[in-house]
N, C-alpha and C. Protein backbone atom coordinates (compact mmCIF):
# COMPACT_ATOMS: atom_id res chain seq x y z
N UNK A 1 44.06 215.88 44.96
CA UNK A 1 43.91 217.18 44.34
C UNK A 1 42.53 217.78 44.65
N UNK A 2 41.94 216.82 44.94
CA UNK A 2 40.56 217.22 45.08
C UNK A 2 40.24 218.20 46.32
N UNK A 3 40.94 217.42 47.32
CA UNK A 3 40.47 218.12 48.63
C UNK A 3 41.51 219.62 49.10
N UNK A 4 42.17 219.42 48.09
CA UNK A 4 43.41 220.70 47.97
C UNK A 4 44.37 220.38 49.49
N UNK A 5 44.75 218.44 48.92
CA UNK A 5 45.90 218.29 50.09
C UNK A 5 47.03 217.98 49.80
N UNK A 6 47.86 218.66 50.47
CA UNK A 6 49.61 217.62 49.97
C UNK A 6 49.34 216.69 50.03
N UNK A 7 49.26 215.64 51.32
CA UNK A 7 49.01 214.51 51.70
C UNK A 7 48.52 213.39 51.13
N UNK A 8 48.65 212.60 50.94
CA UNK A 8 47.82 211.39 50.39
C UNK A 8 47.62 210.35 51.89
N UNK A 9 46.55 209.91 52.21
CA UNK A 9 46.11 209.04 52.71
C UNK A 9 45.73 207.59 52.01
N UNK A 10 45.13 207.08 52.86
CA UNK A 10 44.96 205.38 52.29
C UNK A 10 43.79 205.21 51.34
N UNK A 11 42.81 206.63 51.65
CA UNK A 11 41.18 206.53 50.84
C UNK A 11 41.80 206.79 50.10
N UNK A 12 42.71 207.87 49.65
CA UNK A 12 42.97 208.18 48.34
C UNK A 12 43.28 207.25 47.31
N UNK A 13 44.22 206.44 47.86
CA UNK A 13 45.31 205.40 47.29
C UNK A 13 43.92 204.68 46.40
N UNK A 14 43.16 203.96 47.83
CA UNK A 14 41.91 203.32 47.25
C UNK A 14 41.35 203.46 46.12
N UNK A 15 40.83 205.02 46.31
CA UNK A 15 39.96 205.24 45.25
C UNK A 15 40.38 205.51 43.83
N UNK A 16 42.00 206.36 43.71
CA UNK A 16 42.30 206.07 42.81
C UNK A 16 42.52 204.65 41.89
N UNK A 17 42.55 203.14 43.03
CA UNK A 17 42.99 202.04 42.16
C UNK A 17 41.85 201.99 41.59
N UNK A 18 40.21 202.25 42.77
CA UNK A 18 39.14 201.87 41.99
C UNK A 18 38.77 202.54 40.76
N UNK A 19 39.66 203.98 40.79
CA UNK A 19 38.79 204.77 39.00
C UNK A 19 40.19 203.97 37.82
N UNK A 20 41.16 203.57 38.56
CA UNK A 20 41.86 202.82 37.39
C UNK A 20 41.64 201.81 37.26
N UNK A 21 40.21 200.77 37.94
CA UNK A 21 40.57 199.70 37.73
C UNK A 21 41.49 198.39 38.11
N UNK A 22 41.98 198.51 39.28
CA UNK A 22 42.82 197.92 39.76
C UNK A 22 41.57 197.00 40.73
N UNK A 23 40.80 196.45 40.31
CA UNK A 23 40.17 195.54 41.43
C UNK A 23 40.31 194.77 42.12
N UNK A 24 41.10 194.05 41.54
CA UNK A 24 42.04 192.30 42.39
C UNK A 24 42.68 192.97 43.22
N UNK A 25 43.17 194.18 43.19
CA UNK A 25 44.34 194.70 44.32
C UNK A 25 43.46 194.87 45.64
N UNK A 26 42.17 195.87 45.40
CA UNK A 26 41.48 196.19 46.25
C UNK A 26 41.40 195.29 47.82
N UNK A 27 40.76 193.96 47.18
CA UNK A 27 40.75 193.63 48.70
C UNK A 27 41.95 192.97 49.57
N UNK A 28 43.25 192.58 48.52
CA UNK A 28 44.03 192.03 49.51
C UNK A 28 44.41 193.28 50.00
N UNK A 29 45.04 195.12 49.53
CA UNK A 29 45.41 195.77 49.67
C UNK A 29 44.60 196.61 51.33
N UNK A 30 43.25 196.28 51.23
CA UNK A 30 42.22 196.53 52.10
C UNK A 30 42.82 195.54 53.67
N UNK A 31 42.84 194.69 53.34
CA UNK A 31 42.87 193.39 54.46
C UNK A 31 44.24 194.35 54.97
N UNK A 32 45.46 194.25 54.04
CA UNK A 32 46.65 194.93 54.52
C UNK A 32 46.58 195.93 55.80
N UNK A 33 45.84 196.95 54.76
CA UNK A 33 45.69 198.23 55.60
C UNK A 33 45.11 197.83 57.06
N UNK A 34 44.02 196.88 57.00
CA UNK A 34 43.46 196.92 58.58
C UNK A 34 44.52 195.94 59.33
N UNK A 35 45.29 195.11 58.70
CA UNK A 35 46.14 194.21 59.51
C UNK A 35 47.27 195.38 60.05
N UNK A 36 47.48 196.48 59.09
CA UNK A 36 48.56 197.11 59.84
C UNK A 36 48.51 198.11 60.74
N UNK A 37 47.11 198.66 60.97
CA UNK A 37 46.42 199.17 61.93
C UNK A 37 45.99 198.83 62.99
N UNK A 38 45.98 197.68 63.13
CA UNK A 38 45.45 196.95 64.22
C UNK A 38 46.79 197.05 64.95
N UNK A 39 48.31 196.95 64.18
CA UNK A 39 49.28 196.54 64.41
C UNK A 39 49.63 197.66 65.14
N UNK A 40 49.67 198.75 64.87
CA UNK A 40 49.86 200.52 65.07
C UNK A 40 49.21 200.73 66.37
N UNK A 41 47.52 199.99 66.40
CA UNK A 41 46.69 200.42 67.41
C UNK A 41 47.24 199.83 68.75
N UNK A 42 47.57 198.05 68.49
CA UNK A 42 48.06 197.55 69.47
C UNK A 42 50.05 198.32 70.43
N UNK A 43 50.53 198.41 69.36
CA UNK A 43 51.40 199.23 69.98
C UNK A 43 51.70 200.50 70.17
N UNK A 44 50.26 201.36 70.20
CA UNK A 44 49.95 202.43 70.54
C UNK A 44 50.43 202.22 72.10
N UNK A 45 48.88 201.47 72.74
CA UNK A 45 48.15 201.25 73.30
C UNK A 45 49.20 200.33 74.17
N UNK A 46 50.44 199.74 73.52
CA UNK A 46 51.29 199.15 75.06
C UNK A 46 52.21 200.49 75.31
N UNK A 47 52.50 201.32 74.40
CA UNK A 47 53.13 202.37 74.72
C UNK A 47 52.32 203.22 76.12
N UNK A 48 51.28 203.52 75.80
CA UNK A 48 50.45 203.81 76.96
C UNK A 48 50.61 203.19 78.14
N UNK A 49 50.55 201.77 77.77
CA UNK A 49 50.53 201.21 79.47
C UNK A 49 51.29 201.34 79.93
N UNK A 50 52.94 201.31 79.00
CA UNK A 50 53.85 201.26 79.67
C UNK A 50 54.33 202.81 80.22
N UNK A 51 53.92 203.92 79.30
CA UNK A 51 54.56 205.13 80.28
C UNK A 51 52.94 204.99 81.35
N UNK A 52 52.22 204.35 81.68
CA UNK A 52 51.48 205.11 82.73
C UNK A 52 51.73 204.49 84.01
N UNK A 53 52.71 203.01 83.46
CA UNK A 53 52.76 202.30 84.60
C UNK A 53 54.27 202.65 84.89
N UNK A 54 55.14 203.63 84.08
CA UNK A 54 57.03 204.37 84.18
C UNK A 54 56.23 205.72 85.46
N UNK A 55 54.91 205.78 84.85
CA UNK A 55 54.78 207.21 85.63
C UNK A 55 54.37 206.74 87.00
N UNK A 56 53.52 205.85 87.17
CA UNK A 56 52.91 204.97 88.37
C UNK A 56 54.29 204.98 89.22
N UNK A 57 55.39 204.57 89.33
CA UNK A 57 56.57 204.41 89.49
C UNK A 57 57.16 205.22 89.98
N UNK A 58 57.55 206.33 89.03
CA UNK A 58 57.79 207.81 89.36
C UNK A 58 57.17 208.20 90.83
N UNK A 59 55.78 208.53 90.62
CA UNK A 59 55.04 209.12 91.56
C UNK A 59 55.50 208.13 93.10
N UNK A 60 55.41 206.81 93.11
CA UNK A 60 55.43 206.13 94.03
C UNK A 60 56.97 206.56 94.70
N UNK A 61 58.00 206.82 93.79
CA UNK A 61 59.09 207.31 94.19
C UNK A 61 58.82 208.12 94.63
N UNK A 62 58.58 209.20 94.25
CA UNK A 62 58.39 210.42 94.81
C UNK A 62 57.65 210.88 95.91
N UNK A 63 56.87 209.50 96.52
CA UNK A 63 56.09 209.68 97.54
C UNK A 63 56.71 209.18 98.59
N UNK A 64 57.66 208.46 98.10
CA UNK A 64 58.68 207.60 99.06
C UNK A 64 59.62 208.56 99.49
N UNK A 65 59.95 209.41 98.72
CA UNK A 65 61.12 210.47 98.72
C UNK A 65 60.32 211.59 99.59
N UNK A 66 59.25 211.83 99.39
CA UNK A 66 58.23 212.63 99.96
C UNK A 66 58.20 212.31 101.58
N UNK A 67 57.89 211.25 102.00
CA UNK A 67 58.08 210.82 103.52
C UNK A 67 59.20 210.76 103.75
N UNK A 68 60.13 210.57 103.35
CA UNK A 68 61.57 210.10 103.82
C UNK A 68 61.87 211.83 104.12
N UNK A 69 61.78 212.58 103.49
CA UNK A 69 61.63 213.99 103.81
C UNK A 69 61.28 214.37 104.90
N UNK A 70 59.85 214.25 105.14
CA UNK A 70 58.75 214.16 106.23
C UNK A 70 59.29 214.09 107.31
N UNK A 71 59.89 212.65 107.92
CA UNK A 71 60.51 212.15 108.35
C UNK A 71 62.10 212.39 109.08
N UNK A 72 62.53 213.30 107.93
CA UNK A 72 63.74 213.91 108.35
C UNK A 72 63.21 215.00 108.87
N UNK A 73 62.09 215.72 108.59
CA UNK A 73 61.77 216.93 109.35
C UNK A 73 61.45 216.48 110.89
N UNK A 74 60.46 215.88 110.65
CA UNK A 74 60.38 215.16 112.39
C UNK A 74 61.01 215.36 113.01
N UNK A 75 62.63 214.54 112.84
CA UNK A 75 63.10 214.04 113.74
C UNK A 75 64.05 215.52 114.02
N UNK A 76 64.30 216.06 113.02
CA UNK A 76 65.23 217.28 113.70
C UNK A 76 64.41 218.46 114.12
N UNK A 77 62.60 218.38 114.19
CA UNK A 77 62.32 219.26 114.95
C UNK A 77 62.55 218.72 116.48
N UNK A 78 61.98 217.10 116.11
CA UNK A 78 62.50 216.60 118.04
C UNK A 78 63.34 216.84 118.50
N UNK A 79 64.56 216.96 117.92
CA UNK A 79 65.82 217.05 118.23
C UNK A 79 65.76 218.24 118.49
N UNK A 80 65.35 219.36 118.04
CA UNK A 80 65.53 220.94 118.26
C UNK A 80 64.41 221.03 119.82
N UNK A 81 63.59 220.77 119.58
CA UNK A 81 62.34 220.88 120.94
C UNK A 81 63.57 220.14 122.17
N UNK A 82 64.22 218.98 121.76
CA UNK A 82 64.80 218.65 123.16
C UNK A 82 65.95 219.53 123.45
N UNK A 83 66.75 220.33 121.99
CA UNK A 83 67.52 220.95 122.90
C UNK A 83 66.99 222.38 123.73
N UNK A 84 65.90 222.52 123.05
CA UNK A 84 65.49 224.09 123.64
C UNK A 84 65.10 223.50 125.34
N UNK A 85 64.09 222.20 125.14
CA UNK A 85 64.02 221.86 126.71
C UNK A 85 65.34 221.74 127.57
N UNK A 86 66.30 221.45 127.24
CA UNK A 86 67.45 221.20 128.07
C UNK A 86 68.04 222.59 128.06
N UNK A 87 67.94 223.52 127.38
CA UNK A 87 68.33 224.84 127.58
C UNK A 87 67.21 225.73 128.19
């Protein structure tokens, strides 16, 4: 109410146990919070690896698809240069 938020966060939670008195809760409730953050952070952070290494992938396709292109151009300009030479 204070900060004029819908929201409640984890300080809040906190501080309200501390103006009620809830002390014994405090630190196992504390330990919680960082065990489940760590938990959040770590599978942030494989989410990341894993789309950068889906995108790594992508691109490599696409570079593959990119020459294979290339490649088809080549060969049917050769093909066009030999028929203009034979004509």
């Amino acid at each position: 109410m204070k900060g004029k938020r819908k929201t409640l966060n984890a300080g809040d939670v906190l501080s309200a146990m501390e103006e009620m008195e809830f002390q014994r809760f405090m630190v196992p409730l504390k330990e919680s919070l960082e065990v489940y953050r760590r938990e959040q952070k770590g599978k942030k952070e494989a989410r990341k690896d894993k789309d950068k290494k889906a995108d790594s992938e992508e691109q490599d396709k696409s570079r593959e698809e990119d020459n294979d292109d290339d490649d088809e151009r080549m060969e049917e300009e050769e093909q066009n240069d030999e028929e203009e030479v034979d004509n």
